[in-house]
Protein backbone atom coordinates (compact mmCIF):
# COMPACT_ATOMS: atom_id res chain seq x y z
CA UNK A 1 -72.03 -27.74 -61.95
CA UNK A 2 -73.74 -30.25 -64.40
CA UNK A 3 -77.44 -29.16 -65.75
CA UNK A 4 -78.65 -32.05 -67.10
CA UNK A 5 -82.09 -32.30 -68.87
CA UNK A 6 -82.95 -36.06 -68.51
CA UNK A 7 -85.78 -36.08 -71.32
CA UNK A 8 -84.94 -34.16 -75.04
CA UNK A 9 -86.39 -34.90 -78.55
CA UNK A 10 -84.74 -33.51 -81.58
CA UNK A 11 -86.86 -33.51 -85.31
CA UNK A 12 -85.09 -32.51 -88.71
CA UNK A 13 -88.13 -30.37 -89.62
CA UNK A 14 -87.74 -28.24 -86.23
CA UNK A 15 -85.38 -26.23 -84.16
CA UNK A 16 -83.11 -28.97 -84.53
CA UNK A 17 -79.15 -27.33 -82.90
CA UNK A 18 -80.50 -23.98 -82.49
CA UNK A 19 -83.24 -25.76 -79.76
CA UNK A 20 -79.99 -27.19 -77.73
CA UNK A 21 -78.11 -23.98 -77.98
CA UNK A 22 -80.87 -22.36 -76.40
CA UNK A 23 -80.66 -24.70 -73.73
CA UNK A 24 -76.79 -24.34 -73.55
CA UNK A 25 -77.12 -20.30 -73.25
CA UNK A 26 -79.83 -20.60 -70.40
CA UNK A 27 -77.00 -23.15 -68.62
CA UNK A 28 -77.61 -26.61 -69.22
CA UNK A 29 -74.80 -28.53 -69.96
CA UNK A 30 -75.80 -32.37 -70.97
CA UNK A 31 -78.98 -33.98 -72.31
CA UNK A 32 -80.48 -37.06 -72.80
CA UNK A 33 -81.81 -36.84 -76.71
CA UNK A 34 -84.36 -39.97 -76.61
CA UNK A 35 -85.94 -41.20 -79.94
CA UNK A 36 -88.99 -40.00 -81.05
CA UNK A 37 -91.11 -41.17 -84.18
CA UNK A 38 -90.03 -38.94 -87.36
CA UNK A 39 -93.12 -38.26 -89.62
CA UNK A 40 -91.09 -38.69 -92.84
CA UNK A 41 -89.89 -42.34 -91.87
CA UNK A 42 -93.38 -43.65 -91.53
CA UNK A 43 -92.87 -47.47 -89.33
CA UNK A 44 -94.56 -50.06 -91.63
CA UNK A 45 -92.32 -53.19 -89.72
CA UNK A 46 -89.73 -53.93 -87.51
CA UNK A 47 -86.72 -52.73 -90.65
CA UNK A 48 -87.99 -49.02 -90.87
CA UNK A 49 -86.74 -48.80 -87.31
CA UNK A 50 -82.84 -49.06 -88.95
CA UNK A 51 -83.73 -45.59 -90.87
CA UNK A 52 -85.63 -44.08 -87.61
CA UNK A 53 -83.00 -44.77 -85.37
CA UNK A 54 -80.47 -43.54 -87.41
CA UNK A 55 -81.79 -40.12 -88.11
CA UNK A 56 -81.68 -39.75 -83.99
CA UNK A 57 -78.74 -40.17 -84.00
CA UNK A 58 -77.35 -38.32 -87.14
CA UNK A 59 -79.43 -35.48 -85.02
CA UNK A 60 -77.78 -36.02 -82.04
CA UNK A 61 -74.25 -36.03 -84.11
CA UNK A 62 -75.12 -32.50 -85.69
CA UNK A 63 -76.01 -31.31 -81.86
CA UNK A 64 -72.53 -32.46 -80.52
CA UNK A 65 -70.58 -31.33 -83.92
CA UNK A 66 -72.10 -27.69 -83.66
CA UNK A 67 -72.33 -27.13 -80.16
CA UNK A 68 -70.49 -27.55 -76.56
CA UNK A 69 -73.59 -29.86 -75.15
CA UNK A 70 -72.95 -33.19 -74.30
CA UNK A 71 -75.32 -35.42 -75.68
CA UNK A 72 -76.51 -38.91 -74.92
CA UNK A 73 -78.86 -41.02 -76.69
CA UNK A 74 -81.98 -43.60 -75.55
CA UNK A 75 -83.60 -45.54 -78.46
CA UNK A 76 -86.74 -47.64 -78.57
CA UNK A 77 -89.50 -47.84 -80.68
CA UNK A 78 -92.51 -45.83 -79.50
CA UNK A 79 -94.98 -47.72 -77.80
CA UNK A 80 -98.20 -45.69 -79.04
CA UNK A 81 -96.89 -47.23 -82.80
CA UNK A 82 -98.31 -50.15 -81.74
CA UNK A 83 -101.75 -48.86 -82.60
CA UNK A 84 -101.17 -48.07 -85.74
CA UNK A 85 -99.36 -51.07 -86.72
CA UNK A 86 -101.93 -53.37 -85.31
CA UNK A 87 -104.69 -51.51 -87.50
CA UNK A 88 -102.19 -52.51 -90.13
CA UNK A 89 -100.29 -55.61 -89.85
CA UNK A 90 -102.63 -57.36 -86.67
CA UNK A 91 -101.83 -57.16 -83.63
CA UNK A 92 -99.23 -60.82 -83.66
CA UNK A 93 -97.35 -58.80 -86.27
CA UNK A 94 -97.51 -55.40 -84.60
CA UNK A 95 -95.86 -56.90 -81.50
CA UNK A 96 -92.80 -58.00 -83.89
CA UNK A 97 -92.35 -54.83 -85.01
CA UNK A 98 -91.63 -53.36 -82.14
CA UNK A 99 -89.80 -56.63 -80.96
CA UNK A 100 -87.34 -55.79 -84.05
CA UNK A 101 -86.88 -52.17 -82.97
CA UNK A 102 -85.40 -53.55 -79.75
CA UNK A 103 -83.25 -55.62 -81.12
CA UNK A 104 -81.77 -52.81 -83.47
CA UNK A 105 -81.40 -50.20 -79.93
CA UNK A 106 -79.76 -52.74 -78.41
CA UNK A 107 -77.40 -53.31 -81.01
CA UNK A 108 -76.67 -49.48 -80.94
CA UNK A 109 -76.31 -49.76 -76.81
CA UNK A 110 -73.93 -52.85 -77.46
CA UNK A 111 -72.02 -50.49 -80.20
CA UNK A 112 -71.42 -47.54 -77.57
CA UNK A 113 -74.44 -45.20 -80.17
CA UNK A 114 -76.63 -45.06 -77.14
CA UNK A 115 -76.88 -45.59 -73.29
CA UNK A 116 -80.33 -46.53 -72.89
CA UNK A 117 -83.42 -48.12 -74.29
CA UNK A 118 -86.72 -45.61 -74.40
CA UNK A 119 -88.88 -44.65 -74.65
CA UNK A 120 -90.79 -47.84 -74.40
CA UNK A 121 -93.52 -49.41 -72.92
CA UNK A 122 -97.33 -49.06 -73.22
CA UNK A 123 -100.19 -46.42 -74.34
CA UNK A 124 -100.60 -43.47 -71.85
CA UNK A 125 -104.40 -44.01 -72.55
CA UNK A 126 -106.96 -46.73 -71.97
CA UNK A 127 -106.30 -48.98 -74.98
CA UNK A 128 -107.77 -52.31 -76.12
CA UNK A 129 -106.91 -55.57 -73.94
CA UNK A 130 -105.06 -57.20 -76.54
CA UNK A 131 -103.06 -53.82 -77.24
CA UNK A 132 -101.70 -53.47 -73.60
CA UNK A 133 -101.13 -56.99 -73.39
CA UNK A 134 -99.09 -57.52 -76.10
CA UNK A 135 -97.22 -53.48 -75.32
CA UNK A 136 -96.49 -55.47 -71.76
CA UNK A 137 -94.81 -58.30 -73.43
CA UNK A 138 -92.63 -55.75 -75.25
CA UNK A 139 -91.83 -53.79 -72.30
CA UNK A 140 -90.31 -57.06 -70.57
CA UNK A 141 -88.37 -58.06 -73.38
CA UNK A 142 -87.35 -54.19 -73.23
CA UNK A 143 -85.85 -54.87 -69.70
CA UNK A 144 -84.50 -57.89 -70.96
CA UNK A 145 -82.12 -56.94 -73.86
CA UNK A 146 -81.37 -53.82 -71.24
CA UNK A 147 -80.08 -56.46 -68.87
CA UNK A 148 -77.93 -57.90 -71.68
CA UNK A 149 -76.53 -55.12 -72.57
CA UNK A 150 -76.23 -53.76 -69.27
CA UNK A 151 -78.31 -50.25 -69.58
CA UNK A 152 -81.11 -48.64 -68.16
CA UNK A 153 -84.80 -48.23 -69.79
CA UNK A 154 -86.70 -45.45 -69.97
CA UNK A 155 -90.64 -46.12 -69.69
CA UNK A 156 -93.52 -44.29 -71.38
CA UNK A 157 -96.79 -44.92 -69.93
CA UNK A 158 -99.54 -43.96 -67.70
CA UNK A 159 -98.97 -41.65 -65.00
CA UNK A 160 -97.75 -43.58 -62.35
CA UNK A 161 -98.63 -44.77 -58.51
CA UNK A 162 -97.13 -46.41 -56.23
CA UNK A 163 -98.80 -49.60 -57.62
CA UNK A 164 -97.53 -49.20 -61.08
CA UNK A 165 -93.44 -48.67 -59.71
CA UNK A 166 -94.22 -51.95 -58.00
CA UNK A 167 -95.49 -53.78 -60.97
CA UNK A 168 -92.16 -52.15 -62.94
CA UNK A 169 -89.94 -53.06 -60.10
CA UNK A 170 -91.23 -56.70 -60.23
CA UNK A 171 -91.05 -56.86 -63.78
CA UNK A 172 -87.05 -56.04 -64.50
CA UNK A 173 -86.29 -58.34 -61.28
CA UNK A 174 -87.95 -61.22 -62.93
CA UNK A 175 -85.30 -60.75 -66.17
CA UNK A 176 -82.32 -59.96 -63.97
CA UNK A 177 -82.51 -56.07 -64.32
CA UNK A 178 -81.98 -53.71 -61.18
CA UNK A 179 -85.29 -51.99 -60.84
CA UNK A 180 -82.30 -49.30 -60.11
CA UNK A 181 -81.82 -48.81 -64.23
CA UNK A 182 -85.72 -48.05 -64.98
CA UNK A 183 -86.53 -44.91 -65.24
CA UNK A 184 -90.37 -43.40 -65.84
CA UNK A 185 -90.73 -40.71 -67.90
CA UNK A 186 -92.99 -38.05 -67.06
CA UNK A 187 -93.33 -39.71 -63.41
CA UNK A 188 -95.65 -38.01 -60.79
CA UNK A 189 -93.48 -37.64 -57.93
CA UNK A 190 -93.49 -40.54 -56.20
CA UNK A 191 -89.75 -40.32 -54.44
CA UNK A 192 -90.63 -42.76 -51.62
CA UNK A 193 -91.96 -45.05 -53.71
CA UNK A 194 -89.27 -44.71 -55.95
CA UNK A 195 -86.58 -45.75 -53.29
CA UNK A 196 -88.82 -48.76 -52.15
CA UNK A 197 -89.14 -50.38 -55.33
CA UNK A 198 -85.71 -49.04 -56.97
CA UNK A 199 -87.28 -47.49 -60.14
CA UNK A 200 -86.62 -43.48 -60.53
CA UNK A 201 -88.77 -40.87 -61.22
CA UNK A 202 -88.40 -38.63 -63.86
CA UNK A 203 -89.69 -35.25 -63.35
CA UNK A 204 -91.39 -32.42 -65.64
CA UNK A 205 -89.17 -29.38 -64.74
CA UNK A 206 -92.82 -27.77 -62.73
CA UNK A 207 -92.73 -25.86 -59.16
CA UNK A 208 -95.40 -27.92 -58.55
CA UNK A 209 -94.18 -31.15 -59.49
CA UNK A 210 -90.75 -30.54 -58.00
CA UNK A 211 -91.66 -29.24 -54.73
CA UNK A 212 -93.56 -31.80 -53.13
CA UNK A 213 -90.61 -34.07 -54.49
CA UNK A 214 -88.23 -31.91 -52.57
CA UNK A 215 -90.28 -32.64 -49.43
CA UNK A 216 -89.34 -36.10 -50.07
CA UNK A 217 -86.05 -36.12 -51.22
CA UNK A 218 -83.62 -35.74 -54.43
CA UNK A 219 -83.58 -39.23 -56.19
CA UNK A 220 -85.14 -38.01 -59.00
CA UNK A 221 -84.25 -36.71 -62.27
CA UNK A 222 -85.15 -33.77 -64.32
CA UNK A 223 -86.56 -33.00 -67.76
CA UNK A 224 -88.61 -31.29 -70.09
CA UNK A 225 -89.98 -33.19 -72.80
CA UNK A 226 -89.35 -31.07 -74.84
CA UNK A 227 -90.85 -32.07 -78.42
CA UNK A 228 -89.31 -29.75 -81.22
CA UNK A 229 -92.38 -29.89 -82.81
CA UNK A 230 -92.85 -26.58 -84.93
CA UNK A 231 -96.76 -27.31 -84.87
CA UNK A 232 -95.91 -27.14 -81.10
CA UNK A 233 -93.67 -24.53 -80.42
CA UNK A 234 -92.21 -25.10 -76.79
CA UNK A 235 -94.00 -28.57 -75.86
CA UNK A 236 -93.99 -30.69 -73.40
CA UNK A 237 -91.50 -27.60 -71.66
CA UNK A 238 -89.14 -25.33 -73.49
CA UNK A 239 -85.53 -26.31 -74.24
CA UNK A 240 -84.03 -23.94 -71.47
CA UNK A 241 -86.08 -24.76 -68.94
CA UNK A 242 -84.57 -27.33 -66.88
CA UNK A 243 -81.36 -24.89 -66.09
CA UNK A 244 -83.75 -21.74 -66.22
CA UNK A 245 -85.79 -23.85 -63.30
CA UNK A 246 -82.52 -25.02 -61.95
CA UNK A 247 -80.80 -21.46 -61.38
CA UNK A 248 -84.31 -19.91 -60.21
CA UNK A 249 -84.81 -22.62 -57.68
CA UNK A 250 -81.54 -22.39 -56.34
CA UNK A 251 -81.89 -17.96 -56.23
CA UNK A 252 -85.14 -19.24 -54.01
CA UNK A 253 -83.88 -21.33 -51.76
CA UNK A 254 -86.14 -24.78 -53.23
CA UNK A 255 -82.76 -26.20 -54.52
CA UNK A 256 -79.80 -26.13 -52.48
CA UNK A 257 -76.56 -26.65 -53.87
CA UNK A 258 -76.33 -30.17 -52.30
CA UNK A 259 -79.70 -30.86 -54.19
CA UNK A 260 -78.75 -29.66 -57.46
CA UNK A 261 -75.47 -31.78 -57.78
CA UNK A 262 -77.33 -34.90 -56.78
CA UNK A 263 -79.95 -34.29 -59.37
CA UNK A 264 -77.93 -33.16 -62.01
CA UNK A 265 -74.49 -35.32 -61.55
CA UNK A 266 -74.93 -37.74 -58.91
CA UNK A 267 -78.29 -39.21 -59.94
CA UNK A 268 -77.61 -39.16 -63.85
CA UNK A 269 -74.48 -41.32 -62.81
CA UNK A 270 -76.49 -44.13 -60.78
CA UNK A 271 -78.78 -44.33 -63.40
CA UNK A 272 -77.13 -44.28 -66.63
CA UNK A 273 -73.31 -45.04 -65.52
CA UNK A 274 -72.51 -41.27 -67.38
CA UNK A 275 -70.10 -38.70 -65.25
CA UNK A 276 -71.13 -35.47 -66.29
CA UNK A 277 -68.98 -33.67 -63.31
């Protein structure tokens, strides 16, 4: 069976291959490397997104050539960049940044480099008016280009309620996306709500994140977060966590087998349009 970690970063100054072994020995089998900023390609405008994307995926490249995973790709800019770049550039100009960096992920979706746009979105902290206004705009234009290109989004930003999937849900309808290709990162586990408004929860790989989702149902996905930071070691979750959960769940009696392949195969599939059986 499939063990698929829905959530992955990669850095050149960390654990880089040996992090996605580790995850391959403990018996995952595919992941979902998303872009994440790298401190050496510092975002000044919308062109330094053409280096940053790039190195994720000359990262995700070195992960394939060296080991057995499979390995997909989501690229957006990161919406906390914003901040910065406002300080910077003001906020009209900070907005086109990011704007840029959509265009250039979409390009790579439309190319076959990557099969979704993310993370993007908004500030998972109270930020200024203007900032979440303008991070909303890019979200939306997010969903957009993911329509054109016919992909999913993945969305960083607060922790979610039910209020917040219907907002999202309303969002990609009004550009033509199927709330059914958004995806929250780092969701709480709202699976009802999830299957009201379309958009899917992804989950930290927790007992007690995944067991009251259980109660609900499976249409979720799985993940880690996992940062490869090495001032971090092991944050968000460790690299073999999602199939060290997986097996130990399943040894418990939390995951059935019938749970487990619709998390791991049958969900990834709706999602992202990617058959990992």
């Amino acid at each position: 069976m499939a063990v698929f970690d829905n959530h992955f970063h990669l850095r050149s100054d960390g654990r880089g291959v040996a992090a996605v072994k580790e995850f391959l020995k403990a018996g995952g089998t595919h992941l979902l490397l998303t872009h994440a900023p790298h401190s050496d390609i510092p975002v000044r405008d919308g062109g330094d997104y053409v280096l940053a994307f790039d190195r994720t995926l000359t990262l995700a490249e070195r992960a394939r050539r060296d080991t057995t995973a499979g390995v997909f790709v989501a690229l957006g800019p990161y919406p906390v960049e914003i901040i910065s770049l406002a300080e910077r550039l003001g906020i009209a100009a900070a907005k086109e940044a990011l704007l840029s960096g959509l265009e250039v992920a979409a390009e790579h979706v439309r190319e076959g480099r990557a099969i979704a746009l993310g993370e993007i979105g908004r500030p998972h902290f109270p930020v200024p008016p203007e900032i979440l206004a303008a991070s909303n705009e890019v979200l939306e234009h997010g969903m957009r280009l993911a329509k054109e290109v016919e992909c999913a989004v993945i969305l960083h930003a607060e922790d979610p309620t039910e209020s917040t999937f219907a907002e999202w849900s309303t969002t990609a309808r009004r550009v033509g996306l199927p709330p059914e290709r958004v995806v929250k990162h780092h969701s709480t586990p709202l699976i009802t709500a999830g299957e009201r408004t379309g958009v899917w929860p992804s989950l930290l790989a927790k007992e007690d994140t995944v067991a009251p989702a259980l109660a609900e149902g499976t249409r979720f996905l799985l993940e880690t977060d996992y940062m490869d930071d090495p001032r971090r070691p092991g944050a968000v979750l460790g690299p073999a966590t999602v199939p060290r959960k997986t097996r130990l769940w399943r040894e418990k009696g939390l995951l059935t087998e019938g749970a487990a392949h619709a998390i791991h195969e049958e969900n990834p599939r709706r999602v992202y349009g990617i058959d990992l059986a």
